[in-house]
Protein backbone atom coordinates (compact mmCIF):
# COMPACT_ATOMS: atom_id res chain seq x y z
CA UNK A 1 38.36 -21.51 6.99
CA UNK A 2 38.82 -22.28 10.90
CA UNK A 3 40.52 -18.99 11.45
CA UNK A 4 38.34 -16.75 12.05
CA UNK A 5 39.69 -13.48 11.55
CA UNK A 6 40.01 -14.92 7.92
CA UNK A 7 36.43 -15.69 7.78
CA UNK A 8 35.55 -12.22 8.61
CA UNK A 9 37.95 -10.39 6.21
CA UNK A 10 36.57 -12.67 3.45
CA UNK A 11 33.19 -12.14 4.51
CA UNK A 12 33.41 -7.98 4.67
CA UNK A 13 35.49 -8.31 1.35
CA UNK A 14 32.54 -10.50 -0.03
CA UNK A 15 30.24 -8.19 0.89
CA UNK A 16 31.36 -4.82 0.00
CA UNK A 17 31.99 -7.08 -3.44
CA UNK A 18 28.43 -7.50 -3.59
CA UNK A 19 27.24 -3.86 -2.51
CA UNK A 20 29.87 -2.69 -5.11
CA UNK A 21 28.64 -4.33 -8.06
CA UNK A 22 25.34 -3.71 -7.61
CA UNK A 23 26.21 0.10 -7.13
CA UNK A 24 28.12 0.15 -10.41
CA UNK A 25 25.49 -1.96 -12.20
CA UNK A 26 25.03 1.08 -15.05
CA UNK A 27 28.32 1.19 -15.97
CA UNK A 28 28.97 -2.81 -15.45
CA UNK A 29 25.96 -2.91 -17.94
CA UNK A 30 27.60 -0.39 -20.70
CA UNK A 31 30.59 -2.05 -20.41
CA UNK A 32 28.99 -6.03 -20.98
CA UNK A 33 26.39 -4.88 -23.56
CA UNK A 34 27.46 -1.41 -24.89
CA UNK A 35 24.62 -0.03 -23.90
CA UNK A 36 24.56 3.31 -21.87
CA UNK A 37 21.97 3.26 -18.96
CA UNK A 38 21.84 5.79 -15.34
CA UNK A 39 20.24 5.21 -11.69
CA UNK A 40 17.88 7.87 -12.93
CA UNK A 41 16.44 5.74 -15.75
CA UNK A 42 16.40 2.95 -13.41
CA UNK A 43 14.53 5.48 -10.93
CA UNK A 44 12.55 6.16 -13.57
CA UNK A 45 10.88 2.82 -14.17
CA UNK A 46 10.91 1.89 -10.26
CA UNK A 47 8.72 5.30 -10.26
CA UNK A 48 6.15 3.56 -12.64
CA UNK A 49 5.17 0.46 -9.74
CA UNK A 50 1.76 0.93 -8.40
CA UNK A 51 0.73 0.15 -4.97
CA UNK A 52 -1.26 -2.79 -6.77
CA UNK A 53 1.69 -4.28 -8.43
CA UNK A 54 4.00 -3.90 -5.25
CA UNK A 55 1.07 -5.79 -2.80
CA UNK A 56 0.92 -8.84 -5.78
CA UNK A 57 4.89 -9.34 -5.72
CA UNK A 58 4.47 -8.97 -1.88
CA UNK A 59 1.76 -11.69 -1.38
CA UNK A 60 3.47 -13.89 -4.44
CA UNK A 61 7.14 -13.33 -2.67
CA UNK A 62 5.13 -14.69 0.83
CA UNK A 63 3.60 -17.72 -0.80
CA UNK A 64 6.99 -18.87 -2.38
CA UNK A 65 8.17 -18.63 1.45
CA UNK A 66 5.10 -20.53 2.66
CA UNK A 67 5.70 -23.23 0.10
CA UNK A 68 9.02 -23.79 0.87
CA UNK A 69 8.50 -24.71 4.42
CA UNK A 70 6.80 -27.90 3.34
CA UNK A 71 10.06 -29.19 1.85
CA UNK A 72 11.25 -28.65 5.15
CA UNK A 73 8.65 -30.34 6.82
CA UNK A 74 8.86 -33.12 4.85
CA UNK A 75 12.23 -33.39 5.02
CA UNK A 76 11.81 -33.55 9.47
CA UNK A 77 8.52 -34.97 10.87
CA UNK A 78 7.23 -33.20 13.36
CA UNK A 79 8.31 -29.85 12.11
CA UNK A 80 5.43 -27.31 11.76
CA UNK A 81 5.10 -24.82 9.00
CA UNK A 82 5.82 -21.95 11.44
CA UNK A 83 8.93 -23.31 12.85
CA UNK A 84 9.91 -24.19 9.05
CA UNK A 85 9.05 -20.23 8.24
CA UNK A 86 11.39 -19.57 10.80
CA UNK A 87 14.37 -21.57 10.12
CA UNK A 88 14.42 -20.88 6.17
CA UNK A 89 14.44 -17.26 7.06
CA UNK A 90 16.94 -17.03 9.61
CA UNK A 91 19.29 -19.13 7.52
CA UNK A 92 18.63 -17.08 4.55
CA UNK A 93 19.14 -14.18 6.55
CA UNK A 94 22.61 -15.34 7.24
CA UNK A 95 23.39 -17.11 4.42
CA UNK A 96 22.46 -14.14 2.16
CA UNK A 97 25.05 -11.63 4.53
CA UNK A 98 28.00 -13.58 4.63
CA UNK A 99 29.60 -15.45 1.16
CA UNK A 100 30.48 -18.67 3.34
CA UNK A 101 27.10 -18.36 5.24
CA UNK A 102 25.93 -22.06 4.84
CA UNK A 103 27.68 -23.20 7.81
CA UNK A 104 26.41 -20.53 9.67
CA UNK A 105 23.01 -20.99 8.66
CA UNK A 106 23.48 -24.82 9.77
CA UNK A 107 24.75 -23.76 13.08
CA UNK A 108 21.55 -21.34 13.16
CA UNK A 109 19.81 -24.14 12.28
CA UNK A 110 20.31 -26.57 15.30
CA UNK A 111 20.25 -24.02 17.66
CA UNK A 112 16.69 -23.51 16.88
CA UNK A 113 15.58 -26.77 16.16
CA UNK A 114 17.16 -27.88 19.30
CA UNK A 115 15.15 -25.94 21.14
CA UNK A 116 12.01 -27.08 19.74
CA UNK A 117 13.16 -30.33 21.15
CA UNK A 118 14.57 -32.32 18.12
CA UNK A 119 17.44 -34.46 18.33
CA UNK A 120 20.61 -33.89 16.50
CA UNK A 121 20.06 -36.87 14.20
CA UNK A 122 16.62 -35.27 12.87
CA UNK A 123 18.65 -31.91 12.12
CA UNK A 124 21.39 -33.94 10.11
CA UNK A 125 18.99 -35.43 8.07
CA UNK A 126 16.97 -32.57 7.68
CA UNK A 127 19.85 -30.47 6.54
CA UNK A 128 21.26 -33.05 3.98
CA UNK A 129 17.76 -34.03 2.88
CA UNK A 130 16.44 -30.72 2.10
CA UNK A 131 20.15 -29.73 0.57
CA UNK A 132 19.99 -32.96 -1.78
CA UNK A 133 16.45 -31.73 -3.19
CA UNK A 134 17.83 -28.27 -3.32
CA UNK A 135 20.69 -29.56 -5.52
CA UNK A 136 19.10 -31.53 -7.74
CA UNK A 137 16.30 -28.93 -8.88
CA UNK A 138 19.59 -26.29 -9.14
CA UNK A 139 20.78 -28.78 -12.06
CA UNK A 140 17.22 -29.63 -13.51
CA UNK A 141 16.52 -25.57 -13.53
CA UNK A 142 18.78 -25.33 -16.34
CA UNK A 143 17.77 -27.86 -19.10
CA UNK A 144 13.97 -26.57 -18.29
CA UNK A 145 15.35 -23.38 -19.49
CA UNK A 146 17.18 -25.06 -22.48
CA UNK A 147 14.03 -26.82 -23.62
CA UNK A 148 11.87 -23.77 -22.96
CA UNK A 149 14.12 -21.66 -25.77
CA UNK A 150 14.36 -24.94 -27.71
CA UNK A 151 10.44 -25.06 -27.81
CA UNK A 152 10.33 -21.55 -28.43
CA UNK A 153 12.16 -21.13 -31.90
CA UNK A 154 14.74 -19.11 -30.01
CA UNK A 155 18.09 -20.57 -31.30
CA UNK A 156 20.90 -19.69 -33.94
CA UNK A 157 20.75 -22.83 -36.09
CA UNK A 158 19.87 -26.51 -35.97
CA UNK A 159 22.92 -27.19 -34.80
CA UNK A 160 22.83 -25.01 -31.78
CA UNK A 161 19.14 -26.42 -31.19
CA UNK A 162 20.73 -30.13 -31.08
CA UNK A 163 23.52 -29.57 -28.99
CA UNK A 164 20.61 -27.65 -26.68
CA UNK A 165 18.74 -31.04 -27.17
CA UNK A 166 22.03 -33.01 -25.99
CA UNK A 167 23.10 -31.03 -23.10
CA UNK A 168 19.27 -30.69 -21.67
CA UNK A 169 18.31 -34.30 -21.76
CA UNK A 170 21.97 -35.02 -20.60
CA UNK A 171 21.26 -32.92 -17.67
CA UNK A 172 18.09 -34.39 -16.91
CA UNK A 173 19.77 -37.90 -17.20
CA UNK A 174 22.47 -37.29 -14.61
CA UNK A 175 19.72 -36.10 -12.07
CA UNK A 176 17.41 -39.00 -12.93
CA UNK A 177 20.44 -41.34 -12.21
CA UNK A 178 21.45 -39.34 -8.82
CA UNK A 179 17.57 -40.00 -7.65
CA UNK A 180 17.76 -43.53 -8.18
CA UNK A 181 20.33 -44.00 -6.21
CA UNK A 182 19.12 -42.40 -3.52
CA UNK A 183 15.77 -44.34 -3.80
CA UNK A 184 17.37 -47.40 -5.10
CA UNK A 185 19.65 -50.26 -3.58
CA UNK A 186 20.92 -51.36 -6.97
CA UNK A 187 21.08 -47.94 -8.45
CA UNK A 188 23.36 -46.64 -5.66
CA UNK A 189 25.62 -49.91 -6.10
CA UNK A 190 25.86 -48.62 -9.75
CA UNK A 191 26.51 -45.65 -9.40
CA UNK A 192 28.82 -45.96 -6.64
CA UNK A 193 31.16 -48.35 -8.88
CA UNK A 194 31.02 -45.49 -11.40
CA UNK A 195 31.85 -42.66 -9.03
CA UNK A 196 34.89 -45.34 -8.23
CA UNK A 197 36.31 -45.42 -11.04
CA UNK A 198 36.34 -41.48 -11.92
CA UNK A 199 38.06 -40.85 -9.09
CA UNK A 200 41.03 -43.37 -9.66
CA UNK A 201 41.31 -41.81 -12.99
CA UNK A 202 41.62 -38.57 -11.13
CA UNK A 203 44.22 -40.30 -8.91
CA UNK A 204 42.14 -39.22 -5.74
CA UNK A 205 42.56 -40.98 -2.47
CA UNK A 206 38.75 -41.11 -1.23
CA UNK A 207 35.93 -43.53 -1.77
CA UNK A 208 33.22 -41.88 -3.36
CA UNK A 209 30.60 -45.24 -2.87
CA UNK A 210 31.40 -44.89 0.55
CA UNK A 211 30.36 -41.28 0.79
CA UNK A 212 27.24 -42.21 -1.58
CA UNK A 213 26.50 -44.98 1.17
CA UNK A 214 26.83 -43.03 3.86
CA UNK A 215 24.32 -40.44 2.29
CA UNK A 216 21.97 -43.02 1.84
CA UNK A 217 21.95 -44.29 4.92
CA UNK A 218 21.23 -41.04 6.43
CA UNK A 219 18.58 -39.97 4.44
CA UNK A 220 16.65 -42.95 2.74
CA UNK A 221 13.83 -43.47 5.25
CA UNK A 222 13.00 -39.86 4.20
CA UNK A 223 13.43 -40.15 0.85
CA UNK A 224 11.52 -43.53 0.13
CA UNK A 225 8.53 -41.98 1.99
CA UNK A 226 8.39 -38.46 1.10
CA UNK A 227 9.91 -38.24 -1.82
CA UNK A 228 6.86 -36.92 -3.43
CA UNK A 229 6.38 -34.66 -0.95
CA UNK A 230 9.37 -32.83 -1.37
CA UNK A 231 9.72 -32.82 -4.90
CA UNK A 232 5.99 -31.17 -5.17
CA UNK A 233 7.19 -28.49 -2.65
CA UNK A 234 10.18 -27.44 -4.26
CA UNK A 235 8.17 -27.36 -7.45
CA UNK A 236 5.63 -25.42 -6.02
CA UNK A 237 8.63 -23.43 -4.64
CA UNK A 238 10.18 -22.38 -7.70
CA UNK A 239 7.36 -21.46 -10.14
CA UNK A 240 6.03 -19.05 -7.49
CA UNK A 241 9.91 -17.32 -7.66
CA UNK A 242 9.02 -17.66 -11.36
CA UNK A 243 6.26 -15.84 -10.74
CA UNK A 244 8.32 -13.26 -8.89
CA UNK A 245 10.26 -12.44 -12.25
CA UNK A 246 6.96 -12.48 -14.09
CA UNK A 247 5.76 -9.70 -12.24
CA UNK A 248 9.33 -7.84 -11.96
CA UNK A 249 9.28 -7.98 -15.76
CA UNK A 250 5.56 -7.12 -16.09
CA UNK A 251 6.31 -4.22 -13.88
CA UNK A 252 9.02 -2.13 -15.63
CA UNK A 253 8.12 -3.28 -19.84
CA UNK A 254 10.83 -5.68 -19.52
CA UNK A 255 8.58 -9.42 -20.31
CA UNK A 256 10.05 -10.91 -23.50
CA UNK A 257 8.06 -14.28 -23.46
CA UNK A 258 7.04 -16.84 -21.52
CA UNK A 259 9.79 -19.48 -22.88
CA UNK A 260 12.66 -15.91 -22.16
CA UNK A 261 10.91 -15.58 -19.05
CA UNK A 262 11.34 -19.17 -17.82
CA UNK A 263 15.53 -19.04 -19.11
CA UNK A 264 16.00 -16.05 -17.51
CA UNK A 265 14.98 -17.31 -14.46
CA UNK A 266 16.78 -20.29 -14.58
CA UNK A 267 19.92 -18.53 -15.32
CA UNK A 268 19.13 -16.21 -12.18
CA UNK A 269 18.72 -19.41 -9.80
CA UNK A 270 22.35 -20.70 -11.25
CA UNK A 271 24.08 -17.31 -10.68
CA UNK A 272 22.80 -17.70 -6.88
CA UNK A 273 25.44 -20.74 -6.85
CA UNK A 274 28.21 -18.38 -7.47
CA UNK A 275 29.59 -18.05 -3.61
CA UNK A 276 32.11 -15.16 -4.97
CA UNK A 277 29.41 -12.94 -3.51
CA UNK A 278 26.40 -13.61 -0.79
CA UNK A 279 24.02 -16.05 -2.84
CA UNK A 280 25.63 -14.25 -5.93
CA UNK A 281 24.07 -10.93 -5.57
CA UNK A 282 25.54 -8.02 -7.75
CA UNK A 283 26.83 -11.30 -10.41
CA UNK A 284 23.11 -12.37 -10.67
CA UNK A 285 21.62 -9.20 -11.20
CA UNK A 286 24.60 -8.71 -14.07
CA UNK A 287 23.21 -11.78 -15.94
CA UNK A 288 20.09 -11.10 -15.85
CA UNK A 289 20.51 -7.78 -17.46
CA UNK A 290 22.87 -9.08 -19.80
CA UNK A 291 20.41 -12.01 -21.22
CA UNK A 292 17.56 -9.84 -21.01
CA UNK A 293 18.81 -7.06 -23.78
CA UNK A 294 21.71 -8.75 -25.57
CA UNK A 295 19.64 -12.16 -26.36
CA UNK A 296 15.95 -10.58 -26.31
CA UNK A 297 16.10 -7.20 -27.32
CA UNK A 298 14.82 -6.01 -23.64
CA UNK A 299 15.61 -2.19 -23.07
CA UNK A 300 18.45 -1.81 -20.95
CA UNK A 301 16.72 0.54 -18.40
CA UNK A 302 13.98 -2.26 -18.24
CA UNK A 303 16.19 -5.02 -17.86
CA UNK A 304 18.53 -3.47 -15.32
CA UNK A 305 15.22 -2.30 -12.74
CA UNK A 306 13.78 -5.90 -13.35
CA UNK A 307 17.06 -7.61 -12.64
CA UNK A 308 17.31 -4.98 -9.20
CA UNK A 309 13.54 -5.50 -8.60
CA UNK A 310 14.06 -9.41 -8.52
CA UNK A 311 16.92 -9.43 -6.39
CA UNK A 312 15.28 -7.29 -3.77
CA UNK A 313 12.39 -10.12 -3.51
CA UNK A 314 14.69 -12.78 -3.78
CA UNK A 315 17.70 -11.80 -1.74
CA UNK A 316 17.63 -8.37 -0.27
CA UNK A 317 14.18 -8.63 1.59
CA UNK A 318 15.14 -12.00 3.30
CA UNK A 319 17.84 -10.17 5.46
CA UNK A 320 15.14 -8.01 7.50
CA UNK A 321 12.75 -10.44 7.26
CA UNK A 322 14.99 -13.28 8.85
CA UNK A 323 16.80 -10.77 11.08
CA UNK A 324 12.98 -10.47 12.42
CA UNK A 325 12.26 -14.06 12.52
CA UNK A 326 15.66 -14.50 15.04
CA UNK A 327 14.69 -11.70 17.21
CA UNK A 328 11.26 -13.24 17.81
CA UNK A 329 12.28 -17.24 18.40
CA UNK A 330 15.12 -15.11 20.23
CA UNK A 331 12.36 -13.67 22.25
CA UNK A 332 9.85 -16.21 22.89
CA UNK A 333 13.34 -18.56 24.05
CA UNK A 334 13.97 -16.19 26.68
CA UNK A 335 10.43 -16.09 27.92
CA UNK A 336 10.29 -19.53 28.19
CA UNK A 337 12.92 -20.06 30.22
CA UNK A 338 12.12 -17.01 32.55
CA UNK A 339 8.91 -19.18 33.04
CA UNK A 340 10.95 -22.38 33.83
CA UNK A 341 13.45 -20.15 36.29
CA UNK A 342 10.29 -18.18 37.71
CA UNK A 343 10.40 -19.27 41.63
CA UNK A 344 6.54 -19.31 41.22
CA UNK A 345 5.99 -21.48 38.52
CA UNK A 346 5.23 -24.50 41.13
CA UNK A 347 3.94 -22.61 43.91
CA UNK A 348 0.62 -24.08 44.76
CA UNK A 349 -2.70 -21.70 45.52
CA UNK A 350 -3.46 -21.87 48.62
CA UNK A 351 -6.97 -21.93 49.52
């Protein structure tokens, strides 16, 4: 990825990939479900939203923002919730145009944090801190939305709902394992024998308990003290984007239960993962749609405007709305240092 003219051919491919799924959604949809749907049924129900229902997912969409910048915060003391509102959306902005935009969006990142004076060393272990909590809630996300259907009734046979049981509290496991070693001296030693002795198996040359280490001793003075911190954040984080889909689905007739509501969403959150595309968009939308009617019975018109409606609040809107937040730090850079170049910054008054 160091050429660049590689980078952006990837990155246009990646994104007309994105813009063309999403375009061909309908026919994507007839051809995964069997089910015939049209932009004007989906024009339909977006035709239904009330200015009500429209201000709700706007103030809901603003509080999941709002509550994300305190897993920020926590994650770089001295970082206020403003400048934290500012980075996440710039770095979403980026990250959400270009397929490979995480290293972009780090780039972004200490550009602007630099310039609120922090040191390099407080960016590093900002970035792997907050990336660490973001990983391990992306792997919890799914067994909550196992155990959710499990809890609901919403399985096959028993033993479909055991091998749910399994692969949940297996999930679970792993993560509980991953945070004690990043909490724990012992733990890490652990696991870091264990990591070991997978990858001689897969006959790779690289210590992994090295790597572990290394992690650890970037980001364990963070993690011993504000562990809770974080975790309550990124909690707080995701059931408000929960709450997004609640709404989307409450909007267009498409809400088939609370435990469907909470898989759906998980399954939306995974798709994001899926780098083929920006933050997966076009190949989230398509799973959405797909669980919603083939698994819960959700009209297909429904499903597809919830599924579009969610990845506007989720993904599309974050574009302007970081594009925004750049132009202003942008802005207020330059002023500062026309202040700190003004020849009459130190000119005394004379009496």
């Amino acid at each position: 990825m160091k050429n660049k003219w590689l980078q952006i051919t990837l990155s246009v491919a990646s994104l007309g990939l994105a813009v063309t799924l999403v375009v061909y959604l309908p026919q994507i949809v007839q051809a995964l479900t069997g089910k015939q749907v049209s932009w004007v049924e989906i024009g339909a129900v977006f035709a239904t939203l009330s200015p009500g229902t429209i201000a709700l997912m706007t103030a809901v969409w603003l509080s999941s923002l709002i509550a994300y910048t305190f897993v920020l915060t926590n994650s770089m003391p001295g970082l206020n919730n403003l400048q934290a509102l500012a980075l996440n959306a710039a770095g979403s902005a980026v990250s959400n145009l270009l397929p490979f935009g995480g290293a972009a969006g780090v780039a972004l990142t200490f550009a602007m944090a630099r310039s609120w004076g922090f040191t390099n060393r407080s960016i590093v272990v900002m970035t792997l801190v907050s990336g660490v909590w973001n990983t391990l809630f992306r792997f919890i996300l799914p067994a909550v939305g196992i155990i959710a259907l499990l809890m609901a009734g919403e399985v096959p046979n028993p033993t479909v709902a055991n091998a749910g049981w399994v692969g949940a509290v297996s999930i679970l496991a792993l993560v509980g394992v991953v945070a004690a070693a990043l909490y724990w001296d012992r733990a890490a030693a652990l696991l870091g024998r264990a990591l070991d002795a997978l990858v001689r198996l897969a006959r790779l040359r690289f210590s992994a308990s090295e790597s572990l280490e290394k992690l650890r001793r970037d980001t364990v003075g963070i993690v011993r003290t504000r562990w809770l911190g974080l975790s309550s954040s990124m909690i707080a984080f995701l059931v408000l984007q929960w709450l997004i889909m609640i709404c989307c689905m409450q909007a267009t007739g498409a809400y088939p239960g609370l435990a469907q509501s909470i898989a759906v969403f998980a399954l939306s959150r995974v798709l994001t993962a899926v780098l083929v595309t920006p933050s997966g968009a076009g190949l989230m939308e398509g799973g959405v749609v797909l669980l919603l009617t083939t698994a819960f019975g959700v009209d297909t018109a429904a499903a597809t405007a919830t599924a579009l409606l969610f990845g506007f609040w989720t993904y599309t809107v974050e574009i302007p709305f970081g594009g925004l937040a750049l132009g202003a730090w942008t802005l207020l850079g330059r002023n500062r240092r026309t202040r700190r170049e003004s020849p009459h910054t130190n000119m005394e008054t004379q009496p």
